[in-house]
Protein backbone atom coordinates (compact mmCIF):
# COMPACT_ATOMS: atom_id res chain seq x y z
CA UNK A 1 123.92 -130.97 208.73
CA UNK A 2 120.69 -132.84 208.03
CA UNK A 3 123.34 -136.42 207.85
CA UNK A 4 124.79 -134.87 211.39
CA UNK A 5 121.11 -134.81 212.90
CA UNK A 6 120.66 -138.58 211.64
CA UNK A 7 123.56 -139.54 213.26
CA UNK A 8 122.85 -138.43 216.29
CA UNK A 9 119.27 -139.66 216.58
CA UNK A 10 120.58 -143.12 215.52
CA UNK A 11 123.24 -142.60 218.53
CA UNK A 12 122.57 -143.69 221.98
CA UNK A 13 125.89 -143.67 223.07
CA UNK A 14 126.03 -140.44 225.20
CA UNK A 15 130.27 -140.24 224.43
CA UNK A 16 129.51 -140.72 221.01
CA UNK A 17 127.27 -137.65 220.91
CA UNK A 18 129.23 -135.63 222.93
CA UNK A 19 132.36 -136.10 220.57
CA UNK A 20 130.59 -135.69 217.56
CA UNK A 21 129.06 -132.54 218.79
CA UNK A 22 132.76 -131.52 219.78
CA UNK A 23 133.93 -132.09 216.50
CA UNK A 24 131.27 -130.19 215.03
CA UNK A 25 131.75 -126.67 216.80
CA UNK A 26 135.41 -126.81 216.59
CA UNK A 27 135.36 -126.89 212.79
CA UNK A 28 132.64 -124.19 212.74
CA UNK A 29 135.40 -122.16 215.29
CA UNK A 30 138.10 -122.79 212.45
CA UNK A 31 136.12 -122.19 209.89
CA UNK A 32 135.28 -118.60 211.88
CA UNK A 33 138.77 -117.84 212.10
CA UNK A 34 139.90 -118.20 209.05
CA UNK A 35 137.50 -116.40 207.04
CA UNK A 36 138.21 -113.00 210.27
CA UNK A 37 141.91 -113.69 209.02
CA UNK A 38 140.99 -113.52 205.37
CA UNK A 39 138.91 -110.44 206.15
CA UNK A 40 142.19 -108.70 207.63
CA UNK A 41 144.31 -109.67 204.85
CA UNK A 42 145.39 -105.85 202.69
CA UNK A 43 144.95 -106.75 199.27
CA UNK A 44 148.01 -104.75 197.67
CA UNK A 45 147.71 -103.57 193.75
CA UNK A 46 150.08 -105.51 191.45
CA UNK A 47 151.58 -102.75 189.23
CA UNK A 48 152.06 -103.32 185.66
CA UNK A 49 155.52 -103.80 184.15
CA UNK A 50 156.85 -100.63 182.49
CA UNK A 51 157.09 -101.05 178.59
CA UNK A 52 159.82 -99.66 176.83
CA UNK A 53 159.34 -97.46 174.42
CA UNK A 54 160.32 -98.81 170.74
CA UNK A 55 163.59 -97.79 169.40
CA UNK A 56 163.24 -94.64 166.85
CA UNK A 57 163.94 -96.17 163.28
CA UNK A 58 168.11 -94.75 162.86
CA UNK A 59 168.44 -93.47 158.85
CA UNK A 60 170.66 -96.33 156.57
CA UNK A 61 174.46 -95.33 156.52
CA UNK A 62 175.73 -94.34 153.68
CA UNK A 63 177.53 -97.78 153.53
CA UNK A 64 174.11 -98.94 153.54
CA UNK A 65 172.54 -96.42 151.23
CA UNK A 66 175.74 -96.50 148.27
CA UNK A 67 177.51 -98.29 146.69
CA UNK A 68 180.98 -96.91 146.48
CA UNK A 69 180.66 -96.53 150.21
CA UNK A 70 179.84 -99.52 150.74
CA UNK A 71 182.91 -100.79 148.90
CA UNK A 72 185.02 -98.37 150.73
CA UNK A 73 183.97 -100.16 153.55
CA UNK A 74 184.95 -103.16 152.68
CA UNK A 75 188.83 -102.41 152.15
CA UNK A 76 190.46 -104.64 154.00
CA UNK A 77 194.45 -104.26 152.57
CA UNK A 78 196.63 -102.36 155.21
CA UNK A 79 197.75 -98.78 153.84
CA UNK A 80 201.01 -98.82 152.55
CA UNK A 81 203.40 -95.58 152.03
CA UNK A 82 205.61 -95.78 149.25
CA UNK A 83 207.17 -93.47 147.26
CA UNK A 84 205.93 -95.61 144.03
CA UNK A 85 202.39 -94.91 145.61
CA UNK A 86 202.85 -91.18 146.35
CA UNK A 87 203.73 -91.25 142.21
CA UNK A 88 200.68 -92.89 140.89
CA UNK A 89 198.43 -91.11 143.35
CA UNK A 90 199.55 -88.12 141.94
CA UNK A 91 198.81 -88.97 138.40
CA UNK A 92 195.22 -89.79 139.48
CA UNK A 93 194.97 -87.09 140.87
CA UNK A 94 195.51 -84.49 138.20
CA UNK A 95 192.13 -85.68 137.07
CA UNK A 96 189.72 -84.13 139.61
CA UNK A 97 186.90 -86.38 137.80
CA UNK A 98 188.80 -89.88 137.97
CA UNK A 99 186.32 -91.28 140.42
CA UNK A 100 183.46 -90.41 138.59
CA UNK A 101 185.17 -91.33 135.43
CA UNK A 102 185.78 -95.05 136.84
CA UNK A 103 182.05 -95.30 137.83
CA UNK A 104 181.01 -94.46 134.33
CA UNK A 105 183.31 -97.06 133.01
CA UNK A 106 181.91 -99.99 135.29
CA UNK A 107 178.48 -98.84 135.68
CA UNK A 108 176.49 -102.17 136.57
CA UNK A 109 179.36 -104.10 136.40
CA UNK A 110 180.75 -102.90 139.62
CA UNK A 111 177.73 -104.07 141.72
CA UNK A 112 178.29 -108.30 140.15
CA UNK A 113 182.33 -107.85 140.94
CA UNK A 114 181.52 -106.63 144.65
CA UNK A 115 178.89 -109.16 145.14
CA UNK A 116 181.04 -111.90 144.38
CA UNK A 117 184.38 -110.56 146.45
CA UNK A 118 182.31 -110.54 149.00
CA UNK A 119 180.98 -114.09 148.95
CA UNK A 120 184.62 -115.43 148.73
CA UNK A 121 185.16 -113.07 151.64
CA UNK A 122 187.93 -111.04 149.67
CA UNK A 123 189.39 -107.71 150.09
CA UNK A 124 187.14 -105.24 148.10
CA UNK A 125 190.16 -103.36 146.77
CA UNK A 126 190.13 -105.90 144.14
CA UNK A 127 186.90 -104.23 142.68
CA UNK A 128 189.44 -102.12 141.22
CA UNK A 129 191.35 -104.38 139.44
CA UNK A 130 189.70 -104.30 136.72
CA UNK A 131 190.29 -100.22 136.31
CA UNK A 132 193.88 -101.01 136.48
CA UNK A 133 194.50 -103.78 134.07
CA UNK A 134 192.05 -102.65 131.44
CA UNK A 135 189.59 -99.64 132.46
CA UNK A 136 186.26 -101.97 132.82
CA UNK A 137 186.61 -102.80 128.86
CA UNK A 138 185.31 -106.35 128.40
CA UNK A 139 187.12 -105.56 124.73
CA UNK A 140 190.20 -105.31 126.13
CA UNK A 141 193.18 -106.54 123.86
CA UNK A 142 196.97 -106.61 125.24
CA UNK A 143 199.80 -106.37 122.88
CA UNK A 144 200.85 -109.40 124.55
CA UNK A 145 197.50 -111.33 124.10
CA UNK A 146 195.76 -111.00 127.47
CA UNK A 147 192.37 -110.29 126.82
CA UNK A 148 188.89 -108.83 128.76
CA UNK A 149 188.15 -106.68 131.72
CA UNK A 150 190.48 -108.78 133.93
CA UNK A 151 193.37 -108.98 131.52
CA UNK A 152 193.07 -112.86 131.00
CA UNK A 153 196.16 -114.88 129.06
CA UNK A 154 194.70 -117.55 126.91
CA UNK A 155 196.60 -120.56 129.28
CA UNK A 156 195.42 -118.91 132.44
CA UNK A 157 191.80 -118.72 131.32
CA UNK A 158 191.93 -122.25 130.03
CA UNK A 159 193.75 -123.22 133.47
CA UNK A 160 190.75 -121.31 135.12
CA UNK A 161 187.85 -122.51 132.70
CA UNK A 162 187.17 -120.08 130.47
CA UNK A 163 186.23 -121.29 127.67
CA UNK A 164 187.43 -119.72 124.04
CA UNK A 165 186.21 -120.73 121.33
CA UNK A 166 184.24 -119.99 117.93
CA UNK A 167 180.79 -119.04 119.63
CA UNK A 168 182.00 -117.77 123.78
CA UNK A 169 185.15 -116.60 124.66
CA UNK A 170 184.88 -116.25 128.40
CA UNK A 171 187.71 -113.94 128.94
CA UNK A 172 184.80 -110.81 127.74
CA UNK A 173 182.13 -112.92 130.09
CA UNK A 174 181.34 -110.55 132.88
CA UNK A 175 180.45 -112.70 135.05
CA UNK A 176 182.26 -116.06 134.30
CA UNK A 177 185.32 -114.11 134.24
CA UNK A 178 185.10 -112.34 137.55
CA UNK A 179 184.68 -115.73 138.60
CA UNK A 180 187.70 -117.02 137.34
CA UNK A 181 189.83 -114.04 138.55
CA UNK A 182 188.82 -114.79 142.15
CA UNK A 183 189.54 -118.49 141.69
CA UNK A 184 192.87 -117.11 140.00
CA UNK A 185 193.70 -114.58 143.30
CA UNK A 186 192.58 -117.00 145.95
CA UNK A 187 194.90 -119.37 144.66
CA UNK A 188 197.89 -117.03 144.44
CA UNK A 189 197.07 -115.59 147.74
CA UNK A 190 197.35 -119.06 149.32
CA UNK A 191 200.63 -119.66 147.42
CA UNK A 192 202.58 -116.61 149.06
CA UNK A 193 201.19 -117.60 152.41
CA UNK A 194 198.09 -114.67 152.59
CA UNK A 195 200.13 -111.54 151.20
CA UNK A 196 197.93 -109.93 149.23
CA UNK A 197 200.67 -107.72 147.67
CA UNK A 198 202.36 -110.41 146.63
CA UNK A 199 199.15 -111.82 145.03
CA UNK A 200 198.93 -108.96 143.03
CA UNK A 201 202.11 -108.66 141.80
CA UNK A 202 201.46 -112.56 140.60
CA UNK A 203 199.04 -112.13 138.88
CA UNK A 204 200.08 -109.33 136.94
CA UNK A 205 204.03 -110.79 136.16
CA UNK A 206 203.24 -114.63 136.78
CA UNK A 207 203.44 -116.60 140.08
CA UNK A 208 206.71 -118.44 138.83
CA UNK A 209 208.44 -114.86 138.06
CA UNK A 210 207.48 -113.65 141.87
CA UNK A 211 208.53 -116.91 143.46
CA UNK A 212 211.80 -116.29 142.06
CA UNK A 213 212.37 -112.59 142.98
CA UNK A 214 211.35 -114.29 146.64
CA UNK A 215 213.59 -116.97 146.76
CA UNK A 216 216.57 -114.76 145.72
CA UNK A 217 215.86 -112.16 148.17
CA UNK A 218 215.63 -114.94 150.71
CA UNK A 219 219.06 -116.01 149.65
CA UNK A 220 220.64 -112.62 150.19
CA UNK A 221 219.11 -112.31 153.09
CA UNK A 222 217.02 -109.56 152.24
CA UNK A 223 213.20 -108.83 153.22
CA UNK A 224 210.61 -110.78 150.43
CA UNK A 225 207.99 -108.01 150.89
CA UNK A 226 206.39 -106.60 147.28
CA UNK A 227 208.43 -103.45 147.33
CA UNK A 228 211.91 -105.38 148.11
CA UNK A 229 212.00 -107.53 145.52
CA UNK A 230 213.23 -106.96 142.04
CA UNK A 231 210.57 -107.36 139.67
CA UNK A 232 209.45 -106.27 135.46
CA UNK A 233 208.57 -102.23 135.66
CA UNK A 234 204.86 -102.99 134.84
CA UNK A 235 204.16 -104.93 137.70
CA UNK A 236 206.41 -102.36 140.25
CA UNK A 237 203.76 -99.71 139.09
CA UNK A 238 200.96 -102.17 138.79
CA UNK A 239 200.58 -103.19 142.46
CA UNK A 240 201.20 -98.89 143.52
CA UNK A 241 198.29 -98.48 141.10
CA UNK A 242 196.05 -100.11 142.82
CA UNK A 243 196.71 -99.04 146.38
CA UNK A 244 197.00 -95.41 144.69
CA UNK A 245 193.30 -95.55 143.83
CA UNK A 246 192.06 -96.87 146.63
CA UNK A 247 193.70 -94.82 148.74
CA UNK A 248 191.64 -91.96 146.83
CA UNK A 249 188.45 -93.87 147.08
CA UNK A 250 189.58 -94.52 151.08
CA UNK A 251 190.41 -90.64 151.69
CA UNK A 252 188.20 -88.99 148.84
CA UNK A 253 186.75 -86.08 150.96
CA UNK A 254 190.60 -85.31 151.75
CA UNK A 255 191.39 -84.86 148.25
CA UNK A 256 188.07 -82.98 147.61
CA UNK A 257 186.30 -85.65 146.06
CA UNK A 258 182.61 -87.09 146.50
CA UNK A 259 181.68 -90.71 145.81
CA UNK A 260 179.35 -91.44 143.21
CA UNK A 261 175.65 -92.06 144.53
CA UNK A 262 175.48 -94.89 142.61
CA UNK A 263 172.71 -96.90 144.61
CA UNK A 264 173.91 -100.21 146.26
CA UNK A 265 171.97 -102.71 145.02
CA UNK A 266 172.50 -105.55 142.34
CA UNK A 267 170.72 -104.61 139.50
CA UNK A 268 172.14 -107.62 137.56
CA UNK A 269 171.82 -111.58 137.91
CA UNK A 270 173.40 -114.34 135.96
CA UNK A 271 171.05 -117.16 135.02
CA UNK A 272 171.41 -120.58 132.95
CA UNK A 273 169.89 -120.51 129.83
CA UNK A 274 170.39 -123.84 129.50
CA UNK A 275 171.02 -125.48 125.64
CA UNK A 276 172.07 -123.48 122.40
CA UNK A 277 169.19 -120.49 121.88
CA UNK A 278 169.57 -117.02 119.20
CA UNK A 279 170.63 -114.17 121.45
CA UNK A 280 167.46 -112.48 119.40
CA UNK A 281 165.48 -115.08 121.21
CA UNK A 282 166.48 -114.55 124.54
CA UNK A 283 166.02 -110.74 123.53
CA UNK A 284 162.32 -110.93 122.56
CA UNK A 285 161.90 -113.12 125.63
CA UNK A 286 163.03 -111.02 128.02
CA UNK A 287 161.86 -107.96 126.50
CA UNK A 288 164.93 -106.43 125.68
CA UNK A 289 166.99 -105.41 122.88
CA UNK A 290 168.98 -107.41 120.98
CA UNK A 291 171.90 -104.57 121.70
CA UNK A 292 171.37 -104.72 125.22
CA UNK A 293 171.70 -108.73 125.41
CA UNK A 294 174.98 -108.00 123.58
CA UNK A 295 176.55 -105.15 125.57
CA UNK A 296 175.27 -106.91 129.08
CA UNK A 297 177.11 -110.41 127.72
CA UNK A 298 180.45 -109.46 125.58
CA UNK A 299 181.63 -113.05 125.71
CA UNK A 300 179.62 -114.43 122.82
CA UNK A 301 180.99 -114.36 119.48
CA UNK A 302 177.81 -115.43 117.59
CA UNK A 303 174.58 -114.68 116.72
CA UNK A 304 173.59 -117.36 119.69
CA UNK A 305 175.00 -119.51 122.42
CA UNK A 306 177.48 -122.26 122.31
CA UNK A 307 175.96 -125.70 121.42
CA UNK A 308 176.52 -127.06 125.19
CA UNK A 309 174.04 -127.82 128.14
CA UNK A 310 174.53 -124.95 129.67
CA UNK A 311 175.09 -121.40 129.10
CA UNK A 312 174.96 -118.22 131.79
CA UNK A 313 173.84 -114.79 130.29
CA UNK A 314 173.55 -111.38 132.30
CA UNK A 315 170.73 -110.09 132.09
CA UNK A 316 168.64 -107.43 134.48
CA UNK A 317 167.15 -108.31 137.27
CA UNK A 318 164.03 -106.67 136.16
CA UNK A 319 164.13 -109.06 133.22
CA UNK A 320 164.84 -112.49 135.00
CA UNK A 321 160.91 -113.74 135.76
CA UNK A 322 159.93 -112.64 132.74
CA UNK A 323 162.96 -114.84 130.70
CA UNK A 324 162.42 -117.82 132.93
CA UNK A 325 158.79 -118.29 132.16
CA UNK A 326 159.51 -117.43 128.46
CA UNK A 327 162.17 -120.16 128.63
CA UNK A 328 160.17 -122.38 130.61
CA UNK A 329 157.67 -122.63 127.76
CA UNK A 330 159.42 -122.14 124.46
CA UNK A 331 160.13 -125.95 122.50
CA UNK A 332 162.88 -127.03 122.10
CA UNK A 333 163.09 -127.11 118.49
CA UNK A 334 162.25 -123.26 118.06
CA UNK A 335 165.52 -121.83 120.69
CA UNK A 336 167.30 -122.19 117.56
CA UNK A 337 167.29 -121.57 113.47
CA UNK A 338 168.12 -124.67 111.45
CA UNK A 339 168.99 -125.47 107.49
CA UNK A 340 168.45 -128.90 106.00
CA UNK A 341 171.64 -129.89 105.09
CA UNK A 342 172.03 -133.01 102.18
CA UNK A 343 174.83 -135.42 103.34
CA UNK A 344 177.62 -135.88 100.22
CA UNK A 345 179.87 -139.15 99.79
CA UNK A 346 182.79 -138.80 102.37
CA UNK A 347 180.82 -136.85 104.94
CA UNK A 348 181.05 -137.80 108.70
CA UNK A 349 179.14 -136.33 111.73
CA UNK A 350 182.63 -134.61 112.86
CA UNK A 351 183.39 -133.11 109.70
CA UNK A 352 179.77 -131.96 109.33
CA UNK A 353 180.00 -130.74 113.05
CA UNK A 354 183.03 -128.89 112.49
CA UNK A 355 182.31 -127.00 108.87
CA UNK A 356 179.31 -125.55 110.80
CA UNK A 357 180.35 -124.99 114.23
CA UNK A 358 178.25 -127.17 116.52
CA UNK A 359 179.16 -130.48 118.03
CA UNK A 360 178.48 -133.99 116.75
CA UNK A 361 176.19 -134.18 119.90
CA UNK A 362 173.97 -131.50 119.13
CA UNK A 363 173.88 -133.12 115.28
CA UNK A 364 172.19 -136.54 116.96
CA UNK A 365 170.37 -135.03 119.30
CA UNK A 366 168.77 -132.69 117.01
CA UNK A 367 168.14 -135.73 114.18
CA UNK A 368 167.81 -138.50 116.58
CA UNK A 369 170.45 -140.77 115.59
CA UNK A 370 171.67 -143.55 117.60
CA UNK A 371 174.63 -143.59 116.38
CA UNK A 372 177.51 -142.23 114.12
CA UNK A 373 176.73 -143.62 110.78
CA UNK A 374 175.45 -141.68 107.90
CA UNK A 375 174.26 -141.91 104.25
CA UNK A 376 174.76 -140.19 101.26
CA UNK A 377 172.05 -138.42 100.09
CA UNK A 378 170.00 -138.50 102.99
CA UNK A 379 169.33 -134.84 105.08
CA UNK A 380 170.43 -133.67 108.29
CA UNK A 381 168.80 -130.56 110.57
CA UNK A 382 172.14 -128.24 111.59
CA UNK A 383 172.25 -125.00 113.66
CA UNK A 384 172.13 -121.68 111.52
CA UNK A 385 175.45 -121.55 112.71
CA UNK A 386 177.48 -120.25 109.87
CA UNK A 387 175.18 -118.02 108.31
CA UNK A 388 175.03 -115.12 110.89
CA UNK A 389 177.36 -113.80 113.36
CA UNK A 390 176.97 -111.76 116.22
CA UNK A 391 177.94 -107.81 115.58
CA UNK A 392 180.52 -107.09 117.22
CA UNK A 393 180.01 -104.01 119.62
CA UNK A 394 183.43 -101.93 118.11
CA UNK A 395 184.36 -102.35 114.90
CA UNK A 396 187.76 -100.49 112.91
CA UNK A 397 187.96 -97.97 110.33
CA UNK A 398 189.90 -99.42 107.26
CA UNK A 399 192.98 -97.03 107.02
CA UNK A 400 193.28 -95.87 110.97
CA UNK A 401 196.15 -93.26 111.95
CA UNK A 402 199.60 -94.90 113.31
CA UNK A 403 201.42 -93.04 115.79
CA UNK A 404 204.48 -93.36 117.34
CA UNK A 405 204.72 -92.42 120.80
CA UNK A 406 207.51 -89.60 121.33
CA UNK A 407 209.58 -88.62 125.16
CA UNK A 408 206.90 -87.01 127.24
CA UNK A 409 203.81 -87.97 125.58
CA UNK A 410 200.58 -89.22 127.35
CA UNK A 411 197.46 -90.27 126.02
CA UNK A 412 195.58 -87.53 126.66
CA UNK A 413 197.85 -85.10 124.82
CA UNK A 414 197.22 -87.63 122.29
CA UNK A 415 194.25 -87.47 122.72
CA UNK A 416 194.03 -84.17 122.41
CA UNK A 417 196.38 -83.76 119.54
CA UNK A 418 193.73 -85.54 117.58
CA UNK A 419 190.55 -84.54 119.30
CA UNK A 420 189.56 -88.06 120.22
CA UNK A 421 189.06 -89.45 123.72
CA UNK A 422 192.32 -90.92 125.58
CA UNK A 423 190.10 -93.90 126.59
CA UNK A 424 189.48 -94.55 123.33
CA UNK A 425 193.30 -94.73 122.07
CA UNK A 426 193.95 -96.82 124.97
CA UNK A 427 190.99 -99.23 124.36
CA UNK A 428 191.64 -99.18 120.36
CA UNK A 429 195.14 -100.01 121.55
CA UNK A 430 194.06 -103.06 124.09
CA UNK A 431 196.48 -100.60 126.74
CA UNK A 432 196.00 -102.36 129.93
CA UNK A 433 197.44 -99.18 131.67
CA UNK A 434 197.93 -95.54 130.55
CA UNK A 435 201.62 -95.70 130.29
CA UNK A 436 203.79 -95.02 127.15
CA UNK A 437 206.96 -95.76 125.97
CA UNK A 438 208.83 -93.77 123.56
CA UNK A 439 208.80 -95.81 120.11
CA UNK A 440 205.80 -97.26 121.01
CA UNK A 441 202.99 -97.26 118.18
CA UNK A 442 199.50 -96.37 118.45
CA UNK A 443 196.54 -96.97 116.14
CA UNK A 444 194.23 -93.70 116.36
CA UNK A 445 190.42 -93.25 114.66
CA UNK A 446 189.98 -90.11 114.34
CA UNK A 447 186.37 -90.32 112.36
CA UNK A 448 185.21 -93.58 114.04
CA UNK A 449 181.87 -94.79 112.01
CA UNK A 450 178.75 -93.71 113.42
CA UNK A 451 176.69 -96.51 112.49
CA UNK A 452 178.40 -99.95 112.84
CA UNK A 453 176.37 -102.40 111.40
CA UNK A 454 176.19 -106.19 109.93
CA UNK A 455 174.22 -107.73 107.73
CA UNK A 456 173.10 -110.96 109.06
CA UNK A 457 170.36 -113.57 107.15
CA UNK A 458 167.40 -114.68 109.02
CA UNK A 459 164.99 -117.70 108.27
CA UNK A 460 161.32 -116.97 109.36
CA UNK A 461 159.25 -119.05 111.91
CA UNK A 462 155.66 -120.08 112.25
CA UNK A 463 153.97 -116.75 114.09
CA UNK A 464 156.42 -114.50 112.91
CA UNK A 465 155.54 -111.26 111.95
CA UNK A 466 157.50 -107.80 110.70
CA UNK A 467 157.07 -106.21 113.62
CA UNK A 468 157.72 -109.26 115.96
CA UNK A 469 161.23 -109.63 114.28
CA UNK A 470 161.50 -105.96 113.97
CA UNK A 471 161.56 -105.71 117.61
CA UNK A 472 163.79 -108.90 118.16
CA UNK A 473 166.86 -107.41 116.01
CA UNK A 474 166.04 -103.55 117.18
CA UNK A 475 165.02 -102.14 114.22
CA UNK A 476 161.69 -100.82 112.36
CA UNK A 477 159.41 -102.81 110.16
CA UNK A 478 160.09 -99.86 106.93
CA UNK A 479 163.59 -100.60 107.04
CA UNK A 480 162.82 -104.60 107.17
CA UNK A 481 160.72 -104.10 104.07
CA UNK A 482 163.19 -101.86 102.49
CA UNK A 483 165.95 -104.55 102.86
CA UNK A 484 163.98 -106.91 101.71
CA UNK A 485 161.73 -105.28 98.92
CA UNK A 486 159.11 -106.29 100.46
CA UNK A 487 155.52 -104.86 98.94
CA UNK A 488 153.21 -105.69 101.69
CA UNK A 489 153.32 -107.05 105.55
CA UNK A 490 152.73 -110.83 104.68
CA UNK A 491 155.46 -113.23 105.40
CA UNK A 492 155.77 -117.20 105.00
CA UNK A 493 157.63 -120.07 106.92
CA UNK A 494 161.31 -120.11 105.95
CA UNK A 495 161.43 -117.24 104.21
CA UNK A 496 164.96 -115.98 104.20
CA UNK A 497 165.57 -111.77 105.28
CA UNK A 498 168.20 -109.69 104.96
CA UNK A 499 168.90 -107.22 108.51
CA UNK A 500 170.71 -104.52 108.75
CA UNK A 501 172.08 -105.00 113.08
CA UNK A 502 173.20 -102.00 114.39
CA UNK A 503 174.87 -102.54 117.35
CA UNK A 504 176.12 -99.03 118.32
CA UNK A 505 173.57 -96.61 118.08
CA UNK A 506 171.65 -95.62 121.07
């Protein structure tokens, strides 16, 4: 205003004045009116947005909870009726505890074969499988040669990788031979253009034997479904087997059954233990027994792992931070024993390799040669290899009872006959189902040995100590010093003891 008032003074220009003055009082007029308008204006309170209430927290299914249901879930085969079914369903089911009695058998092992069907995105029928051709047993021994929990021949599990040999055979792997069975199925179920029956049925008679029932039919003009085409008895009962027990597993509350509560989570992981290491070793590392390593990892043969780069051992997965840090920091010159070996005229790395079991590889790696030449006289560092073997978890009576299978036998009057379990005759037997034929001859323990044991020789290390190796091999320091007639508790570096490995007690 005080500018204004300058203005005006400096003005002389009476029109001048009188518009600026004009100007002036119409703004203040505006100005008036807009602030009466404002005035008038209702101010109207915004409400707040209503906020939902959170969701209550819904309990886990029992899908989520267990899991069998969570396998039963996962079947995925269409339901069949067949008379062949109706007849193996039937035969399960005169055994009100045959669920339960299949969970015993698989335990942990049932939780590793579901995890991996479902990664391949695979029916989970095929978790049962394994109770079909063999009953869970890792030990598993056809009369025909196929061998493990899946029932492996030795050119399939080659085909497959699964490696046999002196120190692994993968066919008793857990893990690697699950593997290998899913590779195996995937690949017939491709073949027969995504029947699953058909699958099956190959990979229990041969793909080559099925393509030919198919191709006749096909001929004739008759349908190539499973239970049209002419095929060996075993497999025409093999395939109903399955879809027999799953359709009690499917329907168990029908049949007046309950699902085991076995908790559905993996309680198992396979991990790389990398080079050759003592199975004692990865025992004391991972806090466990040297029985438990064993029972967890049937493939190995040998008191350690095969002299190659890499070797996968189940182990819990309690257990796995604990081994990987132990592993992590152990040298590589104490994962396993070695003896000083004196080369003789005529020796050669491969004949050296091969009288003690380890690979001409591990022999330069281990004495840092460049190449393959040798001398006389000189010495070389080899694996303990040949010394000690791994116990094996079952081991045979000398004179055992033969049997021969008479019209209208089964094993479990067998069984009973000689008060013995019938999944023991049919595991001492390698029977990859419970049927007989007349003529047929069993082998029968009726005393099996309580204690199976084998004495294995063991060189001591720098830091060992009684009760450090007592704990590796699972066994007490009195009964180290008894074996060894040993007077006091002090040991020295490459000492040599005697144990006593039980592999069968609890």
């Amino acid at each position: 205003m005080i500018v204004v008032v300058g203005l005006l003074k400096r003005c002389t220009n009476n029109g001048l004045v009188g518009l600026l003055l004009g100007l002036l009082l119409a703004g203040c007029q505006s100005t008036s009116e807009i602030s009466e308008s404002t005035a008038q204006q209702v101010v109207t309170p915004v409400e707040p947005p209503a906020v939902e209430a959170a969701p209550e927290p819904t309990a886990p299914t029992q899908a989520e909870l267990y899991l069998w249901h969570h396998m039963r879930d996962g079947f995925a085969l269409a339901e069949q009726s067949h008379p062949a079914i109706d007849k193996e369903r039937k035969r399960y089911l005169r055994h009100k505890d045959v669920i339960a009695e299949i969970d015993r058998r698989a335990g942990a092992y049932l939780a590793v074969i579901i995890e991996q069907l479902e990664q391949h995105q695979m029916p989970l029928e095929i978790a049962m499988l394994p109770f079909v051709e063999s009953g869970f047993d890792p030990y598993a021994y056809s009369h025909g040669g196929a061998v493990g929990m899946w029932q492996f021949m030795p050119a399939t599990a080659k085909r497959f990788g699964l490696a046999n040999d002196w120190w692994f055979d993968g066919r008793r792997d857990i893990y690697l031979s699950t593997l290998a069975a899913i590779d195996y199925l995937k690949y017939l179920h491709n073949m027969f253009d995504g029947d699953w029956l058909l699958a099956l049925a190959a990979y229990n008679s041969g793909e080559g034997r099925v393509k030919r029932a198919v191709k006749k039919n096909k001929r004739r003009g008759k349908a190539t479904d499973f239970f049209s085409l002419k095929l060996p008895s075993e497999t025409t009962a093999y395939v109903p087997r399955l879809l027999a027990i799953t359709d009690i597993i499917r329907n168990a509350e029908q049949y007046n059954m309950a699902l085991p509560e076995r908790p559905n989570q993996q309680t198992l992981v396979a991990i790389d233990v990398g080079s050759q290491i003592e199975l004692a070793i990865v025992a004391e590392l991972a806090d466990m027994s040297l029985k438990q390593i064993a029972e967890l990892n049937p493939g190995y043969n040998r008191w350690a792992t095969a002299p190659t780069k890499s070797n996968m051992l189940l182990i819990p997965q309690s257990q796995q931070a604990q081994l990987e840090a132990g592993l992590a920091q152990l040298p590589a010159e104490q994962r396993v024993s070695w003896q000083r070996y004196q080369i003789r005229p005529g020796d050669s790395l491969e004949r050296i390799a091969k009288k003690h079991h380890t690979t001409v590889n591990v022999l330069m790696t281990a004495n840092n040669l460049n190449s393959h030449i040798i001398r006389a006289g000189r010495h070389l560092m080899i694996p303990l290899g040949d010394e000690a073997r791994l116990p094996p978890l079952r081991m045979a009576e000398d004179k055992p009872t033969k049997y021969q299978v008479q019209r209208g036998d089964s094993l479990w009057l067998i069984a009973r006959r000689y008060k013995v379990k019938h999944q023991d005759i049919a595991r001492w037997n390698g029977l990859s189902s419970n049927m007989l034929k007349p003529g047929q001859t069993l082998t029968i323990y009726t005393n099996e040995p309580q204690h199976q044991t084998k004495t294995v020789r063991y060189k001591v290390r720098n830091g060992d100590s009684l009760s450090l190796i007592a704990k590796r091999f699972d066994v007490s320091v009195s009964a180290l010093k008894r074996w060894n007639s040993l007077t006091s508790d002090f040991l020295r570096a490459g000492q040599r003891l005697k144990i006593e490995v039980n592999l069968t007690s609890g």
